[in-house]
Structure formats: C-alpha cells, structure tokens
Protein backbone atom coordinates (compact mmCIF):
# COMPACT_ATOMS: atom_id res chain seq x y z
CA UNK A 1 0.00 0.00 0.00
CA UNK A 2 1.22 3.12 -1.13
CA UNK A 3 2.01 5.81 1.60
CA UNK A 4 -0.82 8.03 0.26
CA UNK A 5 -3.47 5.39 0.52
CA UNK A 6 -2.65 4.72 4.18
CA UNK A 7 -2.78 8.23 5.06
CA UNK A 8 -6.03 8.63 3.32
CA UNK A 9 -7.34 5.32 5.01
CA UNK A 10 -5.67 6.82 8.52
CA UNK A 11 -7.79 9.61 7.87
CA UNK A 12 -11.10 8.26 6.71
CA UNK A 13 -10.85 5.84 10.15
CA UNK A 14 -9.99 8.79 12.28
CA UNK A 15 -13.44 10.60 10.33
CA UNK A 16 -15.47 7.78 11.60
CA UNK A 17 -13.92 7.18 14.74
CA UNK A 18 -14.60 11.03 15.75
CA UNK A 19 -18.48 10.74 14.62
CA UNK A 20 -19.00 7.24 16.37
CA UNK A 21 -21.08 6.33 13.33
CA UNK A 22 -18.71 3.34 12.31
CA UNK A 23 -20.25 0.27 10.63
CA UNK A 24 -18.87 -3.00 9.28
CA UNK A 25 -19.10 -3.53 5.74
CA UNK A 26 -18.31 -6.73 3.29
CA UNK A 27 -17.47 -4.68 -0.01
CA UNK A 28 -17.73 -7.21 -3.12
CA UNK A 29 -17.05 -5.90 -7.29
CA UNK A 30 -18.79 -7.61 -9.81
CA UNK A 31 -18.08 -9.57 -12.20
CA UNK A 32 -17.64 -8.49 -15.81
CA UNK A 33 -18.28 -9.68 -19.61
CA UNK A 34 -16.53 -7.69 -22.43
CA UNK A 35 -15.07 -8.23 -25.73
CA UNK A 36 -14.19 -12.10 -24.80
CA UNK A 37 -13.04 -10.98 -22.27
CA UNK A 38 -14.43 -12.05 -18.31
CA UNK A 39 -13.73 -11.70 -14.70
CA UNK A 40 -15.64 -12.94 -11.95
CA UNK A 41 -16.71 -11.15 -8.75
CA UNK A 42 -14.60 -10.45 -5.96
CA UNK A 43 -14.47 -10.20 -2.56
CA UNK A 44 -12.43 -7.06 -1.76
CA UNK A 45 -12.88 -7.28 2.13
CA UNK A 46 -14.81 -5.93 5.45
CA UNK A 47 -14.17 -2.49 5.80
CA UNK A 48 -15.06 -0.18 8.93
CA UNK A 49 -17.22 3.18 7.67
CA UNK A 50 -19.94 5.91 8.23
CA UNK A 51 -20.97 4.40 4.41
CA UNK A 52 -20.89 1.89 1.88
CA UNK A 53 -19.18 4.73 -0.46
CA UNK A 54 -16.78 5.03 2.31
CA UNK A 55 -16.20 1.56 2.60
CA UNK A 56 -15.65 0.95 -0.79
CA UNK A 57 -13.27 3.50 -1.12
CA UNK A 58 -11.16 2.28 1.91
CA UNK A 59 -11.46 -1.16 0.40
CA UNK A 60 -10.01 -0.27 -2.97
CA UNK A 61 -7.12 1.72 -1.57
CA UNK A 62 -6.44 -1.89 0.66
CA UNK A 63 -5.85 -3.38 -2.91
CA UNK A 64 -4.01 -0.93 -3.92
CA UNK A 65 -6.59 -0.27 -7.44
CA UNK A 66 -6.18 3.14 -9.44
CA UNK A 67 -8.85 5.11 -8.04
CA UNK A 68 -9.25 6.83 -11.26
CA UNK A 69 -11.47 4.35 -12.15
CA UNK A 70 -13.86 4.79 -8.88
CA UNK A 71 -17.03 6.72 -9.45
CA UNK A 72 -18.54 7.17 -6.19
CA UNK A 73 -22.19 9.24 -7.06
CA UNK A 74 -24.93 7.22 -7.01
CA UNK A 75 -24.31 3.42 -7.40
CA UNK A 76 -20.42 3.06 -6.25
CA UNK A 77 -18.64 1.50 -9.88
CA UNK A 78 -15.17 0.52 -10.55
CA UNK A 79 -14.56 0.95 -14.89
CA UNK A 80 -18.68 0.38 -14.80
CA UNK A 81 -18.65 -3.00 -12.28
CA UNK A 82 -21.04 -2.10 -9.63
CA UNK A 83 -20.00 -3.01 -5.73
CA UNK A 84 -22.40 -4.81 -3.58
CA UNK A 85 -22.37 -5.82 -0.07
CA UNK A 86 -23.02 -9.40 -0.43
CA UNK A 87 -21.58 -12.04 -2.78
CA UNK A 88 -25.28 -12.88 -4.01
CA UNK A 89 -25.27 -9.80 -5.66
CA UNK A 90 -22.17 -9.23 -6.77
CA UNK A 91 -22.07 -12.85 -8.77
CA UNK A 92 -25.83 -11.96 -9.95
CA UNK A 93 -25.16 -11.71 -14.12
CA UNK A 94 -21.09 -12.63 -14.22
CA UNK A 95 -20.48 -15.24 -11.97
C-alpha cells in the first residue's frame, strides 16, 4: 500500500472514529463480460465506515486499485462493475 493510501485510510478511520457512526461492511465488485473478455466477482474485504461509499473506497485503496477508475455518485462503480455488499449480488449476471 502506497504511503498516500494509508494516510487517506488513517484519515477516513480517524473521520469515523470522531463521529461514532462506524459500521462494518463486506465490499464485493462484480463480475464483468466484455469483448471475450471475463472476470468474476470479488471479494475485496470488510471495511469499517460511516458508508458503503466510504467503505468501498477504503477497500479499494487496501488493494491498492487506481482510483481513477472509482465513481462514487450514485451506485459506487469501478470501470462500470457495480460493488455490492453481499456475494449474491455481486455474482448476480457474471459469476
């Protein structure tokens, strides 16, 4: 993990720490069908947050992914997969 992500993630937990509005949260990507190509979902990990947005965030810095590609308003996406909190969801249409 890169120094920046940590102290972004130092300060997001610090954030929810101060507004005791902390929440556990299983943040999952789904999977994806393009071009021939396909992935299938993942579990990124339980994440501590005041949101799911929040979470999701946190959870992509943890893997170190090129937030670039996060869109955050509205439905959380990753280069248009969707996150879920549950792997029902998440493997829904890819698998």
């Amino acid at each position: 993990m890169s120094i920046e992500a940590l102290y972004t993630l130092i300060l997001l937990v610090e954030f929810c720490l101060k507004w005791d509005v902390v929440m556990k949260f299983h943040v999952w990507l789904e999977g994806y069908s393009i071009q021939g190509s396909q992935g299938e979902a993942k579990y990124l990990g339980e994440c501590e947050a005041n949101s799911f947005s929040d979470a999701v965030k946190m959870a992509c810095q943890m893997k170190e992914m090129d937030l670039k590609y996060l869109h955050l308003d509205g439905q959380p996406e990753y280069w248009g997969c969707r996150f879920f909190d549950n792997e029902d969801d998440a493997r829904k249409f890819f698998g």
